[in-house]
N, C-alpha and C. Protein backbone atom coordinates (compact mmCIF):
# COMPACT_ATOMS: atom_id res chain seq x y z
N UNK A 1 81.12 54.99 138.11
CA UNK A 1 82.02 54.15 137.35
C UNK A 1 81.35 53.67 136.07
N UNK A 2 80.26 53.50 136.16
CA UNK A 2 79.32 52.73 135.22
C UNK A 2 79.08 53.80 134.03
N UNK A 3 78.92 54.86 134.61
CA UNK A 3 78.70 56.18 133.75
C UNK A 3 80.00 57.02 133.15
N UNK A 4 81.14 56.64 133.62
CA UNK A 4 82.64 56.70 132.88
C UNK A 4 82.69 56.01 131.70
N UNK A 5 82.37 54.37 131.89
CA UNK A 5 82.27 53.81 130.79
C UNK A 5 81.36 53.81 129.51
N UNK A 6 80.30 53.74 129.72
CA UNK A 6 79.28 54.75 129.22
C UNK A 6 79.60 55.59 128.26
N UNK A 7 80.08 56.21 128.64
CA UNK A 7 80.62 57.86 127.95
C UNK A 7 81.98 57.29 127.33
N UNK A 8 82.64 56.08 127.67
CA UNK A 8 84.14 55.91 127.12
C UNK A 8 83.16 55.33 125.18
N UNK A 9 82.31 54.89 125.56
CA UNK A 9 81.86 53.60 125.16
C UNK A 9 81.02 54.38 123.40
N UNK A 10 80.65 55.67 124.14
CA UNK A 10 79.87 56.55 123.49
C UNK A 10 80.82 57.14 122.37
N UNK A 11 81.82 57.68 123.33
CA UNK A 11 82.82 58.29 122.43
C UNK A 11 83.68 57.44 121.43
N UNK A 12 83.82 55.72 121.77
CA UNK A 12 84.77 54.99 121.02
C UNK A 12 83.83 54.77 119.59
N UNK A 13 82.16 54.62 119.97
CA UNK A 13 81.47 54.63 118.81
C UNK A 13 80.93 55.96 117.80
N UNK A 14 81.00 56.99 118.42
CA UNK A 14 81.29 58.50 117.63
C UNK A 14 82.57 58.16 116.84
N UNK A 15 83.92 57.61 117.49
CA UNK A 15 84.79 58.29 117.02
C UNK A 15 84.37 56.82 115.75
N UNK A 16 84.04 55.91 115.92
CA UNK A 16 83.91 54.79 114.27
C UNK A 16 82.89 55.38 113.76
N UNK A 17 82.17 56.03 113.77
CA UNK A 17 81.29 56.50 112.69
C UNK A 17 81.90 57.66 112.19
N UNK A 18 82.95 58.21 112.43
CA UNK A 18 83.59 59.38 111.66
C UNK A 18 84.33 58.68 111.09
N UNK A 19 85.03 57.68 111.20
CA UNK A 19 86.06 56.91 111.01
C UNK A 19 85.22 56.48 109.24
N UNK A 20 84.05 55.67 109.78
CA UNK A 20 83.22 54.82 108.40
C UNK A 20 83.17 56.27 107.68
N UNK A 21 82.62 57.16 108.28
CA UNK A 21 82.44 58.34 106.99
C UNK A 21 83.48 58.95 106.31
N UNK A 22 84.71 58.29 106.27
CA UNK A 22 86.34 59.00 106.11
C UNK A 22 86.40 60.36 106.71
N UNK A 23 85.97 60.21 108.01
CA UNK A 23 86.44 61.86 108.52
C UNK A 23 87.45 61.38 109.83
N UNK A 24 88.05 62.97 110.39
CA UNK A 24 88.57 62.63 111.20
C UNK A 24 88.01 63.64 112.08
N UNK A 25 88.42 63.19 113.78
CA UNK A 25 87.44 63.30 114.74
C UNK A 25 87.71 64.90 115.18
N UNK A 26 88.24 65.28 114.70
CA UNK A 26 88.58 67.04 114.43
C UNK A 26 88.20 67.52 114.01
N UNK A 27 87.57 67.08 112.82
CA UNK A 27 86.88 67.58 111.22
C UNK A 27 85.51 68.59 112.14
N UNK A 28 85.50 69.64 111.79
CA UNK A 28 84.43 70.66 112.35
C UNK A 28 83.10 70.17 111.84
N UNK A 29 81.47 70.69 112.42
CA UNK A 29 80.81 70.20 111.80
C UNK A 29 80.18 70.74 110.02
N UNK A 30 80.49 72.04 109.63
CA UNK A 30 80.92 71.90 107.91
C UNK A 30 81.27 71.03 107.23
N UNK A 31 82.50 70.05 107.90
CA UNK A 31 82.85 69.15 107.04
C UNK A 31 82.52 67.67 106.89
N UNK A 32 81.79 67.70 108.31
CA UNK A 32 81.22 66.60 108.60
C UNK A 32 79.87 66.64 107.85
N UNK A 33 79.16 68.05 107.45
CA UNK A 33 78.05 68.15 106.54
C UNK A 33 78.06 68.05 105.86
N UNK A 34 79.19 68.43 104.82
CA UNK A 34 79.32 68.32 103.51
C UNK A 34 80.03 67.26 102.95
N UNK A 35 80.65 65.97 103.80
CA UNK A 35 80.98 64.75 103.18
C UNK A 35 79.69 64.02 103.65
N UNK A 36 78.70 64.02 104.30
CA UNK A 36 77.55 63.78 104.57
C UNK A 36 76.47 64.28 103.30
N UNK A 37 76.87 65.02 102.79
CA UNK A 37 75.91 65.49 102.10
C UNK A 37 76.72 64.98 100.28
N UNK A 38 77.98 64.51 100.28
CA UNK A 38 78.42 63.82 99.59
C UNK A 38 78.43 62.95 99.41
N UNK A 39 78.43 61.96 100.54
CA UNK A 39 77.97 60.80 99.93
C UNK A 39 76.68 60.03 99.70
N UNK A 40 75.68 61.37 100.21
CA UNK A 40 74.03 60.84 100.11
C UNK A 40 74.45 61.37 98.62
N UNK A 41 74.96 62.18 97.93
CA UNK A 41 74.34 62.41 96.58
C UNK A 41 74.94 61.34 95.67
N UNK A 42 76.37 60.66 96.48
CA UNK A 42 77.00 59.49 95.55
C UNK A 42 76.04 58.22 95.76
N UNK A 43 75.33 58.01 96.73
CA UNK A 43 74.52 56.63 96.85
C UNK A 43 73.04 56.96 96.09
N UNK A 44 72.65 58.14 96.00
CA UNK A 44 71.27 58.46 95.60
C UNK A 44 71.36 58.10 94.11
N UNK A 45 72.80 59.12 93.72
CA UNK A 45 72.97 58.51 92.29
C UNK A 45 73.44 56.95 91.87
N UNK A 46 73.61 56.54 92.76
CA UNK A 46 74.12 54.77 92.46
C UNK A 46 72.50 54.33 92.06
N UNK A 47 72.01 54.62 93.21
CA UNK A 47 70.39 54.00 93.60
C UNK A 47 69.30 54.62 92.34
N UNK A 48 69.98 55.04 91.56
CA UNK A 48 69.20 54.73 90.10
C UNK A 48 69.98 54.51 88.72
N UNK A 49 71.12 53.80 89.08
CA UNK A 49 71.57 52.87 88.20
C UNK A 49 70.60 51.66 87.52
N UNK A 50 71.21 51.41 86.75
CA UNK A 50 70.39 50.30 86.14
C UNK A 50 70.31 48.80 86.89
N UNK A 51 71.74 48.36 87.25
CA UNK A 51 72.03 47.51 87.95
C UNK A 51 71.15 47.35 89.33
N UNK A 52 70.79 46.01 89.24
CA UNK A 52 70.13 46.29 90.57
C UNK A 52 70.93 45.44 91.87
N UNK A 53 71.68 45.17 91.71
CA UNK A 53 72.71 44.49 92.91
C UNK A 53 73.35 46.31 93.45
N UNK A 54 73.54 47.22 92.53
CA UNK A 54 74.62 48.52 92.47
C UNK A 54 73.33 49.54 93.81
N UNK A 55 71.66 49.07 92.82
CA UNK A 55 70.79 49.87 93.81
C UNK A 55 70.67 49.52 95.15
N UNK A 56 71.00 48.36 95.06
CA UNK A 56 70.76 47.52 96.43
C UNK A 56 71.47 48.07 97.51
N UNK A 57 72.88 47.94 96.72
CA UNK A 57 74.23 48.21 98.00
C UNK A 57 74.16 49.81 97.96
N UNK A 58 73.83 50.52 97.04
CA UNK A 58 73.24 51.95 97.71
C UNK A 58 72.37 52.13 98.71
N UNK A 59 71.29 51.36 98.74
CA UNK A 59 70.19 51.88 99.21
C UNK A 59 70.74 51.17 100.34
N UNK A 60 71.27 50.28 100.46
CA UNK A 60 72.03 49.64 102.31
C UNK A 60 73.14 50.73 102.74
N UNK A 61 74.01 51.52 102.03
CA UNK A 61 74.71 52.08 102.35
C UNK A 61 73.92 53.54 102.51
N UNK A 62 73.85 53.90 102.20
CA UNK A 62 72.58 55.38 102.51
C UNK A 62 71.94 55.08 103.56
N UNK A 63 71.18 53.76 104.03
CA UNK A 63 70.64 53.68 105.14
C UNK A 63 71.59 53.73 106.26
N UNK A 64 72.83 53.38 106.12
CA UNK A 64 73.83 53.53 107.12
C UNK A 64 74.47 54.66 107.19
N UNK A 65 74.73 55.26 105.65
CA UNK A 65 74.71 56.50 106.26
C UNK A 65 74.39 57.37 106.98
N UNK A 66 72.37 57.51 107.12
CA UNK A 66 71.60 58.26 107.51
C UNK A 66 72.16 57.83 109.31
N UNK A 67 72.15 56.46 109.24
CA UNK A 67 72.36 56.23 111.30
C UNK A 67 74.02 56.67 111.47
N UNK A 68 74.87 56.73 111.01
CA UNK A 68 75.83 57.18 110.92
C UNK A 68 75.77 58.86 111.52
N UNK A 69 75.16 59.43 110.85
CA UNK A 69 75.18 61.09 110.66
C UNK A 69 74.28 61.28 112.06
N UNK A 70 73.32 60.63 111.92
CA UNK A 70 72.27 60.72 113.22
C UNK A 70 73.18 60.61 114.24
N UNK A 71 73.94 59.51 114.38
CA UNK A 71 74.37 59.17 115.90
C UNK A 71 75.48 60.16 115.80
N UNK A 72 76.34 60.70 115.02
CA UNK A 72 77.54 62.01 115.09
C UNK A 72 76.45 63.34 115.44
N UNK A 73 75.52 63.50 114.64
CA UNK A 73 75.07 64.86 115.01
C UNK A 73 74.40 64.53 116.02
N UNK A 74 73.59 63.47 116.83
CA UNK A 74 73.00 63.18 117.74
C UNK A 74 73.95 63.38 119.45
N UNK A 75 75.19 63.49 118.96
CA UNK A 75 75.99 63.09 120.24
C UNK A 75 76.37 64.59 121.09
N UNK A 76 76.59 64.41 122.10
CA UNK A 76 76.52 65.39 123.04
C UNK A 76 78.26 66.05 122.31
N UNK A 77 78.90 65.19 122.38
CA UNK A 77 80.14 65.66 122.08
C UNK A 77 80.21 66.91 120.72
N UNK A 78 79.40 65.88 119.43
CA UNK A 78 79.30 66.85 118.39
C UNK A 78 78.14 67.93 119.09
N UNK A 79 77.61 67.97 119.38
CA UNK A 79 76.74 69.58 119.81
C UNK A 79 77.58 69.89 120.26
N UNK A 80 78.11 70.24 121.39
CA UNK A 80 79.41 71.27 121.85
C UNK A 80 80.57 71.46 121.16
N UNK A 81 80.74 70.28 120.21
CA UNK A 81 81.74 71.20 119.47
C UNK A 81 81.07 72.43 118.67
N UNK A 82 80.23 71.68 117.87
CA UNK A 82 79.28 72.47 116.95
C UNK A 82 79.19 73.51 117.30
N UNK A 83 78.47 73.95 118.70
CA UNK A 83 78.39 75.00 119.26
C UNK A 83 79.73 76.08 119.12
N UNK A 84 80.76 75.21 119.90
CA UNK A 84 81.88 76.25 120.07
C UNK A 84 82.29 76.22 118.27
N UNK A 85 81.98 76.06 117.64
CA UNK A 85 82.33 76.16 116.41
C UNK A 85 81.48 76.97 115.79
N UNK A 86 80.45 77.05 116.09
CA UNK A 86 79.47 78.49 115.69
C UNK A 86 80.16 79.55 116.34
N UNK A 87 80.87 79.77 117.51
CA UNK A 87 80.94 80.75 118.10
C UNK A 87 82.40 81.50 117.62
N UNK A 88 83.24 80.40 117.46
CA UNK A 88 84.35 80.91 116.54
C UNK A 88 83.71 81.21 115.32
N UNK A 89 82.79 80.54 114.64
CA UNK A 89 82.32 81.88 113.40
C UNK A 89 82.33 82.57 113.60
N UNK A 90 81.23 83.37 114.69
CA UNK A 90 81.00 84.34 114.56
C UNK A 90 81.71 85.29 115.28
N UNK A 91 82.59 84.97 115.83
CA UNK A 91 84.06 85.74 116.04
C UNK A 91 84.74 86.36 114.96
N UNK A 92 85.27 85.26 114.16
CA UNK A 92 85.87 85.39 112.74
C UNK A 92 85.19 86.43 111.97
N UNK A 93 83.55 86.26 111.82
CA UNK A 93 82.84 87.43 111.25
C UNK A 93 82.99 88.19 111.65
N UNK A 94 83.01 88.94 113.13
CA UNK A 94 83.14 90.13 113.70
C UNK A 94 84.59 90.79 113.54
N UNK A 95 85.76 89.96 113.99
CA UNK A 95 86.91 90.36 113.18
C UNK A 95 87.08 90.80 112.03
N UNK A 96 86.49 90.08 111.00
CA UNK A 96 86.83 90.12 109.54
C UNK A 96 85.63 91.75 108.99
N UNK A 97 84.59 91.91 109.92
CA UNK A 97 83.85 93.09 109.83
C UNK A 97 84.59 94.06 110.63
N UNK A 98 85.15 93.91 110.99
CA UNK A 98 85.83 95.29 112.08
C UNK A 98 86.94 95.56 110.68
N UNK A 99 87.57 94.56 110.62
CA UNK A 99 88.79 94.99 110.02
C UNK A 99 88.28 95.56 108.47
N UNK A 100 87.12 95.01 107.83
CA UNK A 100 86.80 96.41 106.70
C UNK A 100 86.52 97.00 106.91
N UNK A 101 85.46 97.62 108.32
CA UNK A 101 85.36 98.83 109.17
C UNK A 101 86.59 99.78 108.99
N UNK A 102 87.67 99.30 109.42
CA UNK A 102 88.87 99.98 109.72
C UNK A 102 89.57 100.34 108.47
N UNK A 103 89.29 98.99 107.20
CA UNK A 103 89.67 99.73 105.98
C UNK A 103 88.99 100.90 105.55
N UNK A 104 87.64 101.00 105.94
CA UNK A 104 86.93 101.87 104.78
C UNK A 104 87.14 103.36 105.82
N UNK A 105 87.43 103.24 106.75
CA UNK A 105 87.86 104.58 107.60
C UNK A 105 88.87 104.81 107.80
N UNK A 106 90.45 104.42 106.76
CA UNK A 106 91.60 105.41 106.58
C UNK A 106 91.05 106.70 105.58
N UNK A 107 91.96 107.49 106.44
CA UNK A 107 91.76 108.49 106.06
C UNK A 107 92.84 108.66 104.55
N UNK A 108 91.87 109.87 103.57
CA UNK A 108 91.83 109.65 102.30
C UNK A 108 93.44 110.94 102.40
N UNK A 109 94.66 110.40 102.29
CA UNK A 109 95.32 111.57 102.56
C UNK A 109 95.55 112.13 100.57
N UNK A 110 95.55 113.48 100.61
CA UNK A 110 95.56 114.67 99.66
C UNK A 110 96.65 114.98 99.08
N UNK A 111 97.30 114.86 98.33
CA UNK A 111 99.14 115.30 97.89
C UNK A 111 98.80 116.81 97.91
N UNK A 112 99.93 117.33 98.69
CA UNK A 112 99.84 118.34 98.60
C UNK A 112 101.08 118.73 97.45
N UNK A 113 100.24 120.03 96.37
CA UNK A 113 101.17 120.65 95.52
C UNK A 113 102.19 121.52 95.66
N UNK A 114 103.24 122.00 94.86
CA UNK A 114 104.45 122.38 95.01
C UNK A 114 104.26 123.33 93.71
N UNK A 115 104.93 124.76 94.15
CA UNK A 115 105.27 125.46 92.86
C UNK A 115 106.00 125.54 91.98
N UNK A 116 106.47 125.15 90.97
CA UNK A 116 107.61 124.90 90.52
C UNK A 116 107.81 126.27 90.63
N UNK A 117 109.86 126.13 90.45
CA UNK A 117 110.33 127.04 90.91
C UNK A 117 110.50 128.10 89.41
N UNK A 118 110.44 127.29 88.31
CA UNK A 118 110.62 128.34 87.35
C UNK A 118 109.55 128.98 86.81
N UNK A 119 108.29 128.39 86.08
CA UNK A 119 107.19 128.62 85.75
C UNK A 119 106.06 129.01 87.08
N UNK A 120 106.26 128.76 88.45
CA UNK A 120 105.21 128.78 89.29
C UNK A 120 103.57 127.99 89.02
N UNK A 121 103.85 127.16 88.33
CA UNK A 121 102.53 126.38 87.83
C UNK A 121 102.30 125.25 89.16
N UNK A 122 101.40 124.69 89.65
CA UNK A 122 101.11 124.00 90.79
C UNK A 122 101.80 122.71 89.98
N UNK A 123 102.17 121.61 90.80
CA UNK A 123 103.09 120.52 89.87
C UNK A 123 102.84 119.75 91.46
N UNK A 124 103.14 118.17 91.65
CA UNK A 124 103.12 117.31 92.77
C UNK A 124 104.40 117.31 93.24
N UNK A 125 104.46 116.98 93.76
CA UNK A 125 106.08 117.37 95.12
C UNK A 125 107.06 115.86 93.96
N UNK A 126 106.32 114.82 93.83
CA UNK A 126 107.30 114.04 92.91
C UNK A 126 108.14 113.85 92.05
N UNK A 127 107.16 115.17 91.37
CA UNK A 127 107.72 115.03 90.42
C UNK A 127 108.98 115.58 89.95
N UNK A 128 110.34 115.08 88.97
CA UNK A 128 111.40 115.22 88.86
C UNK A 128 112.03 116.55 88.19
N UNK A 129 111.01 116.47 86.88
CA UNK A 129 110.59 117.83 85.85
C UNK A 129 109.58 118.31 86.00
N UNK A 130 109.32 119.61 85.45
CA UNK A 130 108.36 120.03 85.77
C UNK A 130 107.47 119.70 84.65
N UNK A 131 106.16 119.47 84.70
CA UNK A 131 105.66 119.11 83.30
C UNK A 131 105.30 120.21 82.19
N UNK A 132 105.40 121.48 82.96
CA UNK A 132 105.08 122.24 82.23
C UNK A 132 106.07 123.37 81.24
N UNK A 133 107.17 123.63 82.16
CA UNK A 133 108.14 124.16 81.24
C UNK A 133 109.60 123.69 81.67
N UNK A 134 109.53 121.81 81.69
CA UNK A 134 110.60 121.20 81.84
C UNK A 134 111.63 121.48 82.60
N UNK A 135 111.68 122.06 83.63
CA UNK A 135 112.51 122.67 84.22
C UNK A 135 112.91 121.63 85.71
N UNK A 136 114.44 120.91 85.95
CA UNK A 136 114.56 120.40 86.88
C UNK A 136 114.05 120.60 88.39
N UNK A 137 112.96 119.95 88.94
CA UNK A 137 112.81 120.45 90.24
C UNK A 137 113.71 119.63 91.08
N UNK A 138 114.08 120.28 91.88
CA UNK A 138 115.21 119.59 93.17
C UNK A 138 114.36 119.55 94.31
N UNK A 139 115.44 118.74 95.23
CA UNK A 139 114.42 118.55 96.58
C UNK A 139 115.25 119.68 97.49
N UNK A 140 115.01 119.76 98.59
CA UNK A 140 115.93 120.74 99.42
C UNK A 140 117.31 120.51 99.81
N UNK A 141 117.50 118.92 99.74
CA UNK A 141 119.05 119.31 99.67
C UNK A 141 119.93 119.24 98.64
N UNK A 142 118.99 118.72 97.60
CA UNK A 142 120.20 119.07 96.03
C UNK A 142 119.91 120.47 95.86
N UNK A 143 118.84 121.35 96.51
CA UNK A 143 119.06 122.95 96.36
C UNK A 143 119.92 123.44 97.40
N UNK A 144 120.14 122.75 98.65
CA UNK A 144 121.48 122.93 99.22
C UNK A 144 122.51 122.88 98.49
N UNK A 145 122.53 121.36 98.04
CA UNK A 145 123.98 121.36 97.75
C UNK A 145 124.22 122.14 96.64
N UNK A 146 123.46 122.03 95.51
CA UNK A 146 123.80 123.20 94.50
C UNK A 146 124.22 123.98 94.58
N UNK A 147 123.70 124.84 95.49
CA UNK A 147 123.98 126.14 96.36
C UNK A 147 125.76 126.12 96.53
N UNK A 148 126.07 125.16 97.15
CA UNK A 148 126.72 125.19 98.06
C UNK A 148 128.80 124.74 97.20
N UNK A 149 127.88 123.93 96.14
CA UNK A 149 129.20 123.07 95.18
C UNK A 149 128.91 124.29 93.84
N UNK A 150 128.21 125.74 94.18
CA UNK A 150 127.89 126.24 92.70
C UNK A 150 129.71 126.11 91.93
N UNK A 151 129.59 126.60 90.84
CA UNK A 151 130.88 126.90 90.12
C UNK A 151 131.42 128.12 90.86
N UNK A 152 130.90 129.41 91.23
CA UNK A 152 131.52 129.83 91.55
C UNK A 152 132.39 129.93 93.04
N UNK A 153 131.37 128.93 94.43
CA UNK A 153 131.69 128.47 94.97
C UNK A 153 132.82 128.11 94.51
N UNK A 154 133.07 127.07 93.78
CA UNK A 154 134.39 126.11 94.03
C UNK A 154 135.13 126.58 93.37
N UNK A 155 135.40 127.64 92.65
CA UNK A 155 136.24 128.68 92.11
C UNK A 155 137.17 129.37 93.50
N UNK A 156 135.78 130.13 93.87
CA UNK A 156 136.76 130.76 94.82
C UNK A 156 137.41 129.75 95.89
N UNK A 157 136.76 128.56 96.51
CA UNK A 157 137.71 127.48 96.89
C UNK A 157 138.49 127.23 96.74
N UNK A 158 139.14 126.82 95.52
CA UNK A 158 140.40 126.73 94.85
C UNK A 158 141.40 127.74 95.07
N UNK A 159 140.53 128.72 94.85
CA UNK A 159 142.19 130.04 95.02
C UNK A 159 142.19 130.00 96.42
N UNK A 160 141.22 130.12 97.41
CA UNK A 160 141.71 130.20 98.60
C UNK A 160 142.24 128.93 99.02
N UNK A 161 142.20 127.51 98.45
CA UNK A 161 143.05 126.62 98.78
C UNK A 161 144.76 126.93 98.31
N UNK A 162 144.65 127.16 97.13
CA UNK A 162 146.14 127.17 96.61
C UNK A 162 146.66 128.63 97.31
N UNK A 163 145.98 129.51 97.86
CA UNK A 163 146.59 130.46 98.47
C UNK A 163 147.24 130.21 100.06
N UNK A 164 146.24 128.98 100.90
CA UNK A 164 147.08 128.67 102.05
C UNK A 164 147.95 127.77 101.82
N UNK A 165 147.88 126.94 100.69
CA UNK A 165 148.83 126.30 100.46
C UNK A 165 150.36 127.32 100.12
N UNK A 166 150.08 128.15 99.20
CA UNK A 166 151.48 129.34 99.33
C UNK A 166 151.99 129.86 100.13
N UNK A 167 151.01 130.07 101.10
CA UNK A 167 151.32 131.54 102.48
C UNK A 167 152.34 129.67 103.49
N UNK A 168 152.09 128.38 103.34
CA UNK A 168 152.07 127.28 104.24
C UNK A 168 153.52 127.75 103.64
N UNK A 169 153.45 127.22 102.56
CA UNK A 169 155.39 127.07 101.50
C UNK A 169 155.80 127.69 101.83
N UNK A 170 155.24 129.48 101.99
CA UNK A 170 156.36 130.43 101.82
C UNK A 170 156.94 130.54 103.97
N UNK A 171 156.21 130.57 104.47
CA UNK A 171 156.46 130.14 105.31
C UNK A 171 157.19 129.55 106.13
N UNK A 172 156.92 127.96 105.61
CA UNK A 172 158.19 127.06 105.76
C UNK A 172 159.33 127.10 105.32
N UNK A 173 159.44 128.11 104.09
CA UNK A 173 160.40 128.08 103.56
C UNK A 173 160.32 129.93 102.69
N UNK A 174 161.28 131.20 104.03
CA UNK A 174 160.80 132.17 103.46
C UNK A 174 162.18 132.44 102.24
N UNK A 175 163.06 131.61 102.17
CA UNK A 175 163.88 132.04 101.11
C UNK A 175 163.27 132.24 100.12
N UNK A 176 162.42 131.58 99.93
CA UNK A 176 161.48 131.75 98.18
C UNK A 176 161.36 133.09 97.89
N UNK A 177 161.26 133.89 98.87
CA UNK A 177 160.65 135.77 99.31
C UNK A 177 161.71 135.83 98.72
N UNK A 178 162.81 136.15 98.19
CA UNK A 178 164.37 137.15 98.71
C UNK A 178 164.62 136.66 96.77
């Protein structure tokens, strides 16, 4: 019981010395170093001001700083975080190294070239014209459809449309014959 409190007692005075240092009791230990290491350089520089009431209350506040930082980095609590907070570094590093691992080993893919169809000069599959003797390249199905809608295609379409359309008329109606 005695040793519950203890430890309540430990932790209520960790958590006011993060508190005096404007941190909060989350703050990893990086940040707890580097506002530690901020405000020794704001009191160091007070503490050679001219003023000597200004050096005074530096040099009292720096000394509290220093027991401040001692008793946070001193505490069992901050070592295990600390710890597990090194260890997520070096997680993060190993992630963050795998994953340029993995960048620098895609594979380097090659465009493969295309002949144009008029000149036969090697040309990239992209491209629209050919660069060399301007000539439209198509993809395979505007060379379908080309094919397929040519003029003379839809020539002969036409007559064989308007021809079932006649043979339909005359049909339905063979008086037209006579």
């Amino acid at each position: 019981m005695a040793d519950s409190s203890q430890q309540e007692k430990e932790f209520s005075d960790i958590e006011l010395c993060y508190k005096a240092m404007g941190l909060s009791f989350s703050d990893n230990p990086e940040q707890v170093e580097k506002t530690y290491r901020k405000l020794k350089d704001e009191y160091t520089t007070l503490m050679r001001s001219p003023d000597m009431t200004a050096r005074a209350g530096a040099a009292e506040n720096l000394k509290q700083l220093e027991e401040l930082f001692t008793t946070i980095t001193g505490s069992l609590i901050y070592k295990d975080y600390a710890r597990e907070y090194e260890k997520y570094k070096a997680l993060k590093a190993e992630q963050m190294a795998a994953r340029k691992l993995k960048q620098q080993q895609k594979p380097v893919v090659k465009e493969v070239l295309i002949n144009c169809p008029y000149c036969k000069k090697l040309i990239a599959p992209k491209l629209k014209v050919c660069i060399y003797c301007h000539g439209k390249i198509l993809t395979p199905m505007e060379q379908m459809m080309a094919k397929v809608f040519s003029t003379r295609n839809l020539v002969v379409a036409t007559i064989l449309v308007v021809l079932v359309i006649a043979g339909v008329v005359l049909m339905s109606n063979p008086q037209l014959l006579k």
